[in-house]
N, C-alpha and C. Protein backbone atom coordinates (compact mmCIF):
# COMPACT_ATOMS: atom_id res chain seq x y z
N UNK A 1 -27.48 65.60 9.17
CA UNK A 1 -26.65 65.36 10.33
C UNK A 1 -25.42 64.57 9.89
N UNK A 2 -24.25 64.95 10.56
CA UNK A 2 -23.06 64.26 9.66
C UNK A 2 -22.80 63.28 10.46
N UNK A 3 -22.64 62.03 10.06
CA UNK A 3 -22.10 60.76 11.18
C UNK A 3 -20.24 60.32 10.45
N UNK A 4 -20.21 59.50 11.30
CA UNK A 4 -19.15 58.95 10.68
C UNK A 4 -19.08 57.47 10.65
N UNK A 5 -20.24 57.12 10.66
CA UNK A 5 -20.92 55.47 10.01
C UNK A 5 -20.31 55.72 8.73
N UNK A 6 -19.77 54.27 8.66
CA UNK A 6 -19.11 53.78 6.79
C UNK A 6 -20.10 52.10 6.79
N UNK A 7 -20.72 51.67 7.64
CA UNK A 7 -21.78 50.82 7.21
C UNK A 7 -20.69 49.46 7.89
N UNK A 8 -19.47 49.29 7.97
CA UNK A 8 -18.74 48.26 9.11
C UNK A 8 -19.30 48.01 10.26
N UNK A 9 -19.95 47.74 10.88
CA UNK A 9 -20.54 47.77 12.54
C UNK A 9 -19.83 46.30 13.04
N UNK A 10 -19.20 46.45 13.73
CA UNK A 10 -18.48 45.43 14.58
C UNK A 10 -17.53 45.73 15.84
N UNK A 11 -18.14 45.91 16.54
CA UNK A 11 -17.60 46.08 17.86
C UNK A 11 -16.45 45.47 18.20
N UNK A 12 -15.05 46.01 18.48
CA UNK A 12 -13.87 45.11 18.47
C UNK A 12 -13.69 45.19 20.54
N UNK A 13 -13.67 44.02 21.02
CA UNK A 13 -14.02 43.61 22.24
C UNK A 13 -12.72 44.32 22.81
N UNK A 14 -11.40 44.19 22.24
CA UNK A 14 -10.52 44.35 23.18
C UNK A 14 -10.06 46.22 23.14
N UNK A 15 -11.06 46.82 22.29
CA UNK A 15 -11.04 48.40 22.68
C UNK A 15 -12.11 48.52 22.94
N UNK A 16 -13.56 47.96 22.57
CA UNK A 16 -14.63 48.54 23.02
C UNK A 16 -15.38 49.69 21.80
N UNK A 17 -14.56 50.03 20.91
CA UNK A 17 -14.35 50.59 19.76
C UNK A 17 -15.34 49.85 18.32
N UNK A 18 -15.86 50.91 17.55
CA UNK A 18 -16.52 50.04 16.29
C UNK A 18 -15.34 50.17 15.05
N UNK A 19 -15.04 48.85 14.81
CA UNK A 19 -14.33 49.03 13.90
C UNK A 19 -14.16 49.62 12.51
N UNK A 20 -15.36 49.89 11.97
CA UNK A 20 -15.59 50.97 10.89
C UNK A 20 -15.41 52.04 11.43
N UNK A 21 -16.39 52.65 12.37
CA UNK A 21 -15.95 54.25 12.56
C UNK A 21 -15.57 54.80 14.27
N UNK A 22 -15.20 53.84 14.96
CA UNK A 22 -14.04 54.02 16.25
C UNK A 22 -15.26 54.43 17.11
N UNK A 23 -16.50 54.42 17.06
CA UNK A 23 -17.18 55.04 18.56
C UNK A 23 -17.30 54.33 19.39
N UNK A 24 -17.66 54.14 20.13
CA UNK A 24 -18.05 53.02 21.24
C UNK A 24 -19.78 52.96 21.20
N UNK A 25 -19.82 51.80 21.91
CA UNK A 25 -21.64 51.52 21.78
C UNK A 25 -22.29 52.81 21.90
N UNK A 26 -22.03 53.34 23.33
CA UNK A 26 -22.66 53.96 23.99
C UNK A 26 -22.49 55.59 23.01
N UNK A 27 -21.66 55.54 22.14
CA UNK A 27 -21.74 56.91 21.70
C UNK A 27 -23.02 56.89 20.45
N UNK A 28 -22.94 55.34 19.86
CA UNK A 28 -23.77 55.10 18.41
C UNK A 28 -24.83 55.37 18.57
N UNK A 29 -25.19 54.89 20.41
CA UNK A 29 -26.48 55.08 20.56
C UNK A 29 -27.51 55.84 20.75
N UNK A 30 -26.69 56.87 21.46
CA UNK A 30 -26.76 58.37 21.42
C UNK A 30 -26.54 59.45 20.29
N UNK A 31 -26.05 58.96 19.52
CA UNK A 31 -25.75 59.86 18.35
C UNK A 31 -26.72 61.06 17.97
N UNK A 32 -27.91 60.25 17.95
CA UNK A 32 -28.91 61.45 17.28
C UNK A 32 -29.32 62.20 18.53
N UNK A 33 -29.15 62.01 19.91
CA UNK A 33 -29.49 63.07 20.78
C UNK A 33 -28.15 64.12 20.94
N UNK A 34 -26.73 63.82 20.81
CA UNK A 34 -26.32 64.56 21.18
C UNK A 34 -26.15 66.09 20.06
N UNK A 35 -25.59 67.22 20.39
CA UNK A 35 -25.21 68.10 19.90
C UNK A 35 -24.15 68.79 18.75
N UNK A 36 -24.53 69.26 17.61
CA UNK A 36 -23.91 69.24 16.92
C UNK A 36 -22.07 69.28 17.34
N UNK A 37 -22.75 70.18 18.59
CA UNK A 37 -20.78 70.05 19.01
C UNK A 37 -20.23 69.22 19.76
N UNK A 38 -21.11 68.22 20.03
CA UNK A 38 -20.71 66.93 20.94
C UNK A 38 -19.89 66.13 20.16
N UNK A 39 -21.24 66.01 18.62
CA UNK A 39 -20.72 64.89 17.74
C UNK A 39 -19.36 65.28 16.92
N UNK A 40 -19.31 66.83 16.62
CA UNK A 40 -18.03 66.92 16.31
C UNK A 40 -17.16 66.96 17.10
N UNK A 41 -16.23 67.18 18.29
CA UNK A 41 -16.15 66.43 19.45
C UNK A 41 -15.64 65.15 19.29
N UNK A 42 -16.65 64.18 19.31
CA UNK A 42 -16.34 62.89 19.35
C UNK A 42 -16.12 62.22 17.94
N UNK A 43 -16.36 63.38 16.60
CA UNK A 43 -15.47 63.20 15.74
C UNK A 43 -14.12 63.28 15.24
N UNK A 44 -13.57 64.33 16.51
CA UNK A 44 -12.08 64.70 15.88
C UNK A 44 -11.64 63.73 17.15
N UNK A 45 -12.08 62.57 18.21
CA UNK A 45 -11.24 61.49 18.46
C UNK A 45 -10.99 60.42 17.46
N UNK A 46 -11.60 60.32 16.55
CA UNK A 46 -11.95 58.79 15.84
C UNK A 46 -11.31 58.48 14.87
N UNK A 47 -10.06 59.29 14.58
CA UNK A 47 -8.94 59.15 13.73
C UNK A 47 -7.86 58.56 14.57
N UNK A 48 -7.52 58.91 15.83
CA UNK A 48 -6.80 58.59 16.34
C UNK A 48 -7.09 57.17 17.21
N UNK A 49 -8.39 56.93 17.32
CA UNK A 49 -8.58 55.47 17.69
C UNK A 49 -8.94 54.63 17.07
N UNK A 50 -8.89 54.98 15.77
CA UNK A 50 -9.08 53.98 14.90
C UNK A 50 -7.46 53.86 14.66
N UNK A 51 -6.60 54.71 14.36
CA UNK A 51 -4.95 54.25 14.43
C UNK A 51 -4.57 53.56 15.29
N UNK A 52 -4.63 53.76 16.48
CA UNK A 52 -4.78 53.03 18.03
C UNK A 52 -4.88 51.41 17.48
N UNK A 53 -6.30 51.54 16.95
CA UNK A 53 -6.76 49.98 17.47
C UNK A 53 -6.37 49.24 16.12
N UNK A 54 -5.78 49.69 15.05
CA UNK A 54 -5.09 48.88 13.98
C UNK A 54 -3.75 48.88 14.31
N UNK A 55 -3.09 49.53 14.89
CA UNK A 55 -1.90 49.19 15.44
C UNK A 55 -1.80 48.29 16.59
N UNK A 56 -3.38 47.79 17.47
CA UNK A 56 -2.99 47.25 18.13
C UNK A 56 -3.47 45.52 17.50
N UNK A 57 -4.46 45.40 16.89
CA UNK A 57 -4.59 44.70 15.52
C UNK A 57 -3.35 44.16 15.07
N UNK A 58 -2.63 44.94 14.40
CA UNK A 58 -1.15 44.78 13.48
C UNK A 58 -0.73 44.31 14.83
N UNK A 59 -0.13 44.41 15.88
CA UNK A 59 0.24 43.87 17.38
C UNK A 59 -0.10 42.42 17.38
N UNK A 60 -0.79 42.40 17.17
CA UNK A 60 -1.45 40.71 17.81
C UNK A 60 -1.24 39.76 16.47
N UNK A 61 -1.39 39.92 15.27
CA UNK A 61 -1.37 39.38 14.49
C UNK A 61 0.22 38.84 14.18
N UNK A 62 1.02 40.04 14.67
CA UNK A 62 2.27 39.79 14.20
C UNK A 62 2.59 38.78 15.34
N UNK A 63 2.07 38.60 16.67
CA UNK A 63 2.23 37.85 18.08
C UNK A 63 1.71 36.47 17.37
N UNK A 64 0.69 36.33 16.84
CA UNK A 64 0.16 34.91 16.47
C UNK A 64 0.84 34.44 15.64
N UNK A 65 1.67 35.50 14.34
CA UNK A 65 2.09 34.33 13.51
C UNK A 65 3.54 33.76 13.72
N UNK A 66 4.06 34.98 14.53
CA UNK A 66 5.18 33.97 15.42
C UNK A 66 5.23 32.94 16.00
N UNK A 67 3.99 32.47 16.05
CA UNK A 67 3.84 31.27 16.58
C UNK A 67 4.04 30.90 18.35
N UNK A 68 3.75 29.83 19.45
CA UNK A 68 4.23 30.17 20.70
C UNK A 68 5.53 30.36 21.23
N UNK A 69 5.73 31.21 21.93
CA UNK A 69 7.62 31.12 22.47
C UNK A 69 7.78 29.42 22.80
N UNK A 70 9.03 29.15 22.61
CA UNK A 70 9.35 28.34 23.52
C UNK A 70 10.14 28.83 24.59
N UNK A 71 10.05 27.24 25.45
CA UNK A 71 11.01 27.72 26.96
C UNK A 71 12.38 27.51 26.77
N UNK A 72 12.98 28.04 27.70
CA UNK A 72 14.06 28.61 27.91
C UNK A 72 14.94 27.30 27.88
């Protein structure tokens, strides 16, 4: 059965997303029930939300090291 586990498991809170291989809980958990054409399916999203959520990653990081605005 082909997964797209790379062995990272860490749930990133502000997509909901696993940061090794982009599924969400609810898909990991299901994995072995669903259908070969489900899982491929919900394999050809997981390129694009894993880009998603490192760009939104790269987003925040670049926000923190700017340090806080000041006021006006």
């Amino acid at each position: 059965m082909q997964t797209p586990c790379v062995h990272v498991c860490s749930l990133v809170s502000a997509t909901g997303f696993c940061a090794g291989c982009g599924r969400t809980l609810q898909e990991i958990g299901s994995w072995m029930s669903y259908s070969d054409t489900e899982r491929r399916r919900i394999m050809a999203l997981l390129p694009a939300r894993l880009a998603g959520a490192a760009t939104a990653f790269d987003h925040m990081k670049t926000n923190l090291a700017s340090g806080p605005e000041r006021p006006l």
